[in-house]
N, C-alpha and C. Protein backbone atom coordinates (compact mmCIF):
# COMPACT_ATOMS: atom_id res chain seq x y z
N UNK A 1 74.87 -28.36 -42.04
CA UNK A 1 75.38 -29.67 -42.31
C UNK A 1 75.16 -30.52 -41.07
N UNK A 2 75.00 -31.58 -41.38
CA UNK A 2 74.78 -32.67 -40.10
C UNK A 2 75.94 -33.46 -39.91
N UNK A 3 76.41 -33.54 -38.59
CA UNK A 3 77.47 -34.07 -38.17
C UNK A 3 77.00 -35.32 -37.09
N UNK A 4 77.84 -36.24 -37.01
CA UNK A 4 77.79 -36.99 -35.97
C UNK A 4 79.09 -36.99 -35.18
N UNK A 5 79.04 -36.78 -33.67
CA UNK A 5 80.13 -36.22 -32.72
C UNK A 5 79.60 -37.35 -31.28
N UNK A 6 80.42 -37.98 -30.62
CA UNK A 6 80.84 -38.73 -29.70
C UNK A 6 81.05 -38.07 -28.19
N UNK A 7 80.32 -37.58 -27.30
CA UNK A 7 80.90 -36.99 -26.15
C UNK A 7 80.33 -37.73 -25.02
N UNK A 8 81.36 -37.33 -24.21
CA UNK A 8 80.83 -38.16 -23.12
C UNK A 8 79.27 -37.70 -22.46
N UNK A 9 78.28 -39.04 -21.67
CA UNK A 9 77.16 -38.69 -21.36
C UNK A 9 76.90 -37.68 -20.53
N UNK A 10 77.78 -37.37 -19.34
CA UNK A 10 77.23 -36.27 -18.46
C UNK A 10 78.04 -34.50 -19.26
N UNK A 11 78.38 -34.63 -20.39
CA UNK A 11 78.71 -33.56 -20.99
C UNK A 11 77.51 -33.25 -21.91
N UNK A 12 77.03 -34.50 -22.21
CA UNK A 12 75.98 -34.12 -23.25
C UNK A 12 74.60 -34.01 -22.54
N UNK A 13 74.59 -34.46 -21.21
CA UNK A 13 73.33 -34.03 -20.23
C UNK A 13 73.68 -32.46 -20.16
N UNK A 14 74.48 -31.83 -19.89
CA UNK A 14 74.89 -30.42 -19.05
C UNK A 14 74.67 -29.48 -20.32
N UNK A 15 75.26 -30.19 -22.07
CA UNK A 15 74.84 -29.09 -22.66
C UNK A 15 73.05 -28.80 -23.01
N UNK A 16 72.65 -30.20 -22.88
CA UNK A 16 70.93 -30.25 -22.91
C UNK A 16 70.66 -29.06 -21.75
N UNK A 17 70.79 -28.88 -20.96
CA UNK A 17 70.30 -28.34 -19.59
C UNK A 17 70.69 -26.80 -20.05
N UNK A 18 72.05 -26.94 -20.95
CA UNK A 18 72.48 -25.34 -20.61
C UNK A 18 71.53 -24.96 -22.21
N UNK A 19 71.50 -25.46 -22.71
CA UNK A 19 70.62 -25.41 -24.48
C UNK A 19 69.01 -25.10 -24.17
N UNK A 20 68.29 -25.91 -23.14
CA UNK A 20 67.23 -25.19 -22.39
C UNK A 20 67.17 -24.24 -21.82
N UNK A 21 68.07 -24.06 -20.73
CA UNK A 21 68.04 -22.36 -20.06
C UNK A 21 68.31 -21.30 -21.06
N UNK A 22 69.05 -21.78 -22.02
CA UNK A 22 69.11 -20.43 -23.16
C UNK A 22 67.56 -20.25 -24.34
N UNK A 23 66.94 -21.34 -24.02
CA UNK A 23 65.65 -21.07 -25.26
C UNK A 23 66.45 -21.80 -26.41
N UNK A 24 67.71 -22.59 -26.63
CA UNK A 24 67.92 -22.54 -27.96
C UNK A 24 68.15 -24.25 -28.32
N UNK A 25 68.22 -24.70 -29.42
CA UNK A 25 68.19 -26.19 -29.25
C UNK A 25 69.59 -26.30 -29.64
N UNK A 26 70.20 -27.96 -29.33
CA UNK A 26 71.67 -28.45 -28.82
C UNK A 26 72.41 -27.86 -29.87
N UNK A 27 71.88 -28.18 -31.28
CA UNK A 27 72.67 -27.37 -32.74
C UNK A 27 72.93 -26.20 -32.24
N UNK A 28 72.44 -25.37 -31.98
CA UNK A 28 72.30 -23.92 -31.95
C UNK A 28 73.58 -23.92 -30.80
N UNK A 29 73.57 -24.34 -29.58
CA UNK A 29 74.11 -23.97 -28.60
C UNK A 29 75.85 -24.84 -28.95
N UNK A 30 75.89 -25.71 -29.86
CA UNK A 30 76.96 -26.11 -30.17
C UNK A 30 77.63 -25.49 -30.87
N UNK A 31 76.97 -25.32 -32.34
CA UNK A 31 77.96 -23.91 -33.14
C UNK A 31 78.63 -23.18 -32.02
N UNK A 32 77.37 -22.24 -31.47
CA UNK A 32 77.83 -20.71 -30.53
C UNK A 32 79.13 -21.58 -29.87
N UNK A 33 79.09 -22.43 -29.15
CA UNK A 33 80.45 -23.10 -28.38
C UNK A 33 81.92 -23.29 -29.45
N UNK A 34 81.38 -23.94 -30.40
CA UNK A 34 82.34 -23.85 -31.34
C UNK A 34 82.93 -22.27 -31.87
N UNK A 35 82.13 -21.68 -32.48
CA UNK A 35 82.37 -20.38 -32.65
C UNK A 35 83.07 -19.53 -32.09
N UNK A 36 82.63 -19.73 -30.55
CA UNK A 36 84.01 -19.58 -29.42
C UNK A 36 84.92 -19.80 -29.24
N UNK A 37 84.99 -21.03 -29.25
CA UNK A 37 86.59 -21.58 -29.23
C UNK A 37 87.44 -21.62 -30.48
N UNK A 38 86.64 -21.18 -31.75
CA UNK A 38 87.75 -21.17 -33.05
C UNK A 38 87.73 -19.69 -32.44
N UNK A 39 87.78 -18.83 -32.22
CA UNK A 39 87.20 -17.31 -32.13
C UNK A 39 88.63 -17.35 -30.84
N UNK A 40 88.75 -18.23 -30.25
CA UNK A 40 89.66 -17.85 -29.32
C UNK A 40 90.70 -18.31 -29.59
N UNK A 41 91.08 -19.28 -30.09
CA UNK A 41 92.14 -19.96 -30.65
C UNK A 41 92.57 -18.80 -31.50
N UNK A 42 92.06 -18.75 -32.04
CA UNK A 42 92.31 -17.70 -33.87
C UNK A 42 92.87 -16.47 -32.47
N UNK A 43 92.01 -15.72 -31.58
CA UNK A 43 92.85 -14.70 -30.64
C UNK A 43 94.58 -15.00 -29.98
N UNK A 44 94.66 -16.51 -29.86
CA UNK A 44 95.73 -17.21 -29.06
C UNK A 44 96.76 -16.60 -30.37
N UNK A 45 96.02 -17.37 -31.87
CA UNK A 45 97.19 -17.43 -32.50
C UNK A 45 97.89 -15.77 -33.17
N UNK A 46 97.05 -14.92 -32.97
CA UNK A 46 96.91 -13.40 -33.07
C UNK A 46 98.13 -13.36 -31.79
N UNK A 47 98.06 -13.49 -30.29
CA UNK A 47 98.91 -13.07 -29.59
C UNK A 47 100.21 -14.06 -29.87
N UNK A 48 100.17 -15.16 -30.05
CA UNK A 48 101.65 -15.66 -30.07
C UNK A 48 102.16 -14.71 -31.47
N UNK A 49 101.76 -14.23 -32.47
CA UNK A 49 102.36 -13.91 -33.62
C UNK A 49 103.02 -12.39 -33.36
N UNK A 50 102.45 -11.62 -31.89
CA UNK A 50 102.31 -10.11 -31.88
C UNK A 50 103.84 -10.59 -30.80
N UNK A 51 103.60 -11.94 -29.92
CA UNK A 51 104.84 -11.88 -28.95
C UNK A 51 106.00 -12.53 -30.05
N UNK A 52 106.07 -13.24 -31.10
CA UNK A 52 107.37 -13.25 -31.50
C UNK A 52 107.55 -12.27 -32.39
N UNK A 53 106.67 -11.05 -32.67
CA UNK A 53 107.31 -9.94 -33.35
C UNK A 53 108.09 -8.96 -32.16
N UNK A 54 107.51 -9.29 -31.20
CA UNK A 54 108.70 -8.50 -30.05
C UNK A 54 109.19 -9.11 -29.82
N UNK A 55 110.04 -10.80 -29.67
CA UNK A 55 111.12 -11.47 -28.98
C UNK A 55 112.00 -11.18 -30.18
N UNK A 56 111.55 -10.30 -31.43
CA UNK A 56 112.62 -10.23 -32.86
C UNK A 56 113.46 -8.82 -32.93
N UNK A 57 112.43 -8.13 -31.68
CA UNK A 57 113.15 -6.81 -31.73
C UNK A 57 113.32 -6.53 -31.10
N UNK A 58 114.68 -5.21 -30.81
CA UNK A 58 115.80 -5.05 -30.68
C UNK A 58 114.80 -4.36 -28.90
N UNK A 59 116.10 -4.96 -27.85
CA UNK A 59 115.03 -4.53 -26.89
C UNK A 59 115.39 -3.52 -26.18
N UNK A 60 116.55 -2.81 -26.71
CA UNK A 60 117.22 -1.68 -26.55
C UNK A 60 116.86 -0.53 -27.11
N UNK A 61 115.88 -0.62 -27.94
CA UNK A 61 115.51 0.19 -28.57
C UNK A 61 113.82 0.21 -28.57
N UNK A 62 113.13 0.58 -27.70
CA UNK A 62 112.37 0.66 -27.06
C UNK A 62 111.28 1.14 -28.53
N UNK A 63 111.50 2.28 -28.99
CA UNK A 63 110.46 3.26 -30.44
C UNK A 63 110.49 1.43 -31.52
N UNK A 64 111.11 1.30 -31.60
CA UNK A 64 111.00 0.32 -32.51
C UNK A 64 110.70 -1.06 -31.84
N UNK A 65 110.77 -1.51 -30.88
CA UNK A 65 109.82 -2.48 -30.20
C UNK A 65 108.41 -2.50 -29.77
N UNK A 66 108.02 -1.21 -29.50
CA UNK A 66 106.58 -0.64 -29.49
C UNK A 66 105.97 -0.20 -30.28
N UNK A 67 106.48 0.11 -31.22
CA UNK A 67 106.32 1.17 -32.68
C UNK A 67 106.01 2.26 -32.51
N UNK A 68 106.52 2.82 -31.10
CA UNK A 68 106.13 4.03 -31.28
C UNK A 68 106.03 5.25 -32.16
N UNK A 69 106.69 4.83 -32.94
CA UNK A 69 107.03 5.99 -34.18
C UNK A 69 105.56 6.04 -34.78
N UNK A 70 105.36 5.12 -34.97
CA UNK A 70 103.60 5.22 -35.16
C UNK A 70 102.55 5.99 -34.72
N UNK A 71 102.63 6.47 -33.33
CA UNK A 71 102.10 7.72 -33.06
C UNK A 71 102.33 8.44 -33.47
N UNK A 72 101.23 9.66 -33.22
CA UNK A 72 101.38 11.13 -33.45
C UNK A 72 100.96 11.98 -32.44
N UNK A 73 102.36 12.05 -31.84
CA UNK A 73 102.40 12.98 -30.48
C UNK A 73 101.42 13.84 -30.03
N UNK A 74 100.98 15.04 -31.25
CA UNK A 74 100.47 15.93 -31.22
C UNK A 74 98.67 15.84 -30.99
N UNK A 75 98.44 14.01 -31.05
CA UNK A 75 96.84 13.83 -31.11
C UNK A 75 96.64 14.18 -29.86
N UNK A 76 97.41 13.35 -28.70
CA UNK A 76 97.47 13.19 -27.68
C UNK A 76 97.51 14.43 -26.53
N UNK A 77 96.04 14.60 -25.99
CA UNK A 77 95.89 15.45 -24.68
C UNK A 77 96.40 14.82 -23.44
N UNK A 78 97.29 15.21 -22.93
CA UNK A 78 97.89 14.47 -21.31
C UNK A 78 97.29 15.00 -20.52
């Protein structure tokens, strides 16, 4: 799909420059940038969801804040 996007000029010089050193043209090197940053965001929103499942549990109780119960002792070579 073709988009039209607004950036400032010495951002859009630096991705020309970095879109040449890779062999790939500005489309190409924009997705991959995009792709990244939804790719990391989407990781951000993965860790805030994993830290308020531990600010919900009990912090006294350590097996059930870690889940440890979820292991199986016996896999485990020490």
């Amino acid at each position: 799909m073709k988009v039209a996007v607004s950036i400032p000029d010495d951002l859009y010089a630096e991705a020309d420059r970095a879109a040449e050193r890779r062999g790939v043209n500005r489309s190409a090197l924009y997705a991959r940038a995009l792709r990244r940053l939804l790719a990391e965001e989407e990781g951000d929103a993965l860790a805030r969801m994993i830290d308020a499942t531990c600010d919900d549990g009990d912090h006294e109780d350590l097996a059930g804040l870690t889940r440890a119960d979820l292991i199986d002792p016996g896999s485990w070579a020490w």
